[in-house]
Protein backbone atom coordinates (compact mmCIF):
# COMPACT_ATOMS: atom_id res chain seq x y z
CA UNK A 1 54.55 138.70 -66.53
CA UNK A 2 57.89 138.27 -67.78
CA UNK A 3 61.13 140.67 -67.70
CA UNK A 4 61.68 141.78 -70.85
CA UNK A 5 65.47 141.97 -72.20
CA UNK A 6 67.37 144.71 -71.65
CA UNK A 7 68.86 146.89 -74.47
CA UNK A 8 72.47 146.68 -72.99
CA UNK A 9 74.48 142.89 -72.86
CA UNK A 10 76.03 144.32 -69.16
CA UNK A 11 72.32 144.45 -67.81
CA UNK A 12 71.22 141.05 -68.80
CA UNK A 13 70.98 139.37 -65.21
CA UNK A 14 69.80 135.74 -63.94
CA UNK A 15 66.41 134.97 -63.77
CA UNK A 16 65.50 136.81 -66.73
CA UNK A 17 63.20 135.97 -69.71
CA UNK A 18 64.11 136.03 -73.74
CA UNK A 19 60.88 133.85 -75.36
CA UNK A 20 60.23 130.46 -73.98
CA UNK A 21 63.66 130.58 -71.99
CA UNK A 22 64.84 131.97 -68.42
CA UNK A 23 68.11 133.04 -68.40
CA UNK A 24 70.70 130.72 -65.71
CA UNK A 25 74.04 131.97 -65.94
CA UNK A 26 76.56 133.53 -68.43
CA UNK A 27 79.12 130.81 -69.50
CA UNK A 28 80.76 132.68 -71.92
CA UNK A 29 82.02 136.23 -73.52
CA UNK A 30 83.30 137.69 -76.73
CA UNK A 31 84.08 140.63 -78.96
CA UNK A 32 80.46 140.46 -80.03
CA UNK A 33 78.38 139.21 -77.35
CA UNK A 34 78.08 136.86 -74.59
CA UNK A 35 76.86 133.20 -74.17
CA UNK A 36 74.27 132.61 -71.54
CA UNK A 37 73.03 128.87 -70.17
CA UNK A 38 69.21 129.08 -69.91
CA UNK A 39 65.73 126.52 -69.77
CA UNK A 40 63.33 126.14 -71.49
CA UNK A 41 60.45 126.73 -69.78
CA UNK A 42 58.06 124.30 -71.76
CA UNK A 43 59.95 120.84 -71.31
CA UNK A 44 62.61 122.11 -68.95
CA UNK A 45 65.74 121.76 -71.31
CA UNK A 46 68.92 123.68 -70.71
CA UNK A 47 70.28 125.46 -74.12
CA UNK A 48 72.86 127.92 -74.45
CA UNK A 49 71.97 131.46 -76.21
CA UNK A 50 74.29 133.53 -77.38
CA UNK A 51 73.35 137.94 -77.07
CA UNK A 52 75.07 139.77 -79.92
CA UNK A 53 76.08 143.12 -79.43
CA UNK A 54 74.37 145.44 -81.39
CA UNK A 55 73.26 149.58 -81.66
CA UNK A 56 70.75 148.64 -84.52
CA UNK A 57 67.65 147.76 -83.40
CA UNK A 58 66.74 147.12 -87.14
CA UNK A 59 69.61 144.71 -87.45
CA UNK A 60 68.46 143.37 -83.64
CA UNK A 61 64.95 142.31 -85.16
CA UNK A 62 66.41 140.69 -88.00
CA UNK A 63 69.09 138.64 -85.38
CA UNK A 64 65.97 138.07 -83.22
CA UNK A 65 64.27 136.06 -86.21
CA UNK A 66 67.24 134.50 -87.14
CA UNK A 67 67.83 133.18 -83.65
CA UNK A 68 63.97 131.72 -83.46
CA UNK A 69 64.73 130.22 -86.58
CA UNK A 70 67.82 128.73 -85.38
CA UNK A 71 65.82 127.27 -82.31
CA UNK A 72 63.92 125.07 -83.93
């Protein structure tokens, strides 16, 4: 079964699952998140993600259906 994500950015780690994707590396960092390579599982394609920072986990559901929405 797959990892789930961890509440904090700073524990996010390689190797990881978020949905259909397994986390690679982190290629990037900002004042509200980070920017993480990862595959698609399915068909094998790399896509960048990008983790905001957030305390809410209201607001987090809401940024987790935007981001599925986005992936299409």
């Amino acid at each position: 079964m797959p990892e789930s994500l961890p509440l904090y950015l700073r524990d996010i780690r390689p190797g990881m699952h978020f949905l259909k994707y397994e986390l690679l590396e982190q290629i990037g960092a900002g004042g509200q998140g980070v920017v993480w390579s990862a595959q698609e599982r399915e068909i094998s394609r790399i896509v960048a993600i990008k983790f905001l920072e957030t305390a809410d986990k209201q607001a987090q559901a809401v940024s987790d259906k935007v981001f599925e929405q986005q992936g299409e």
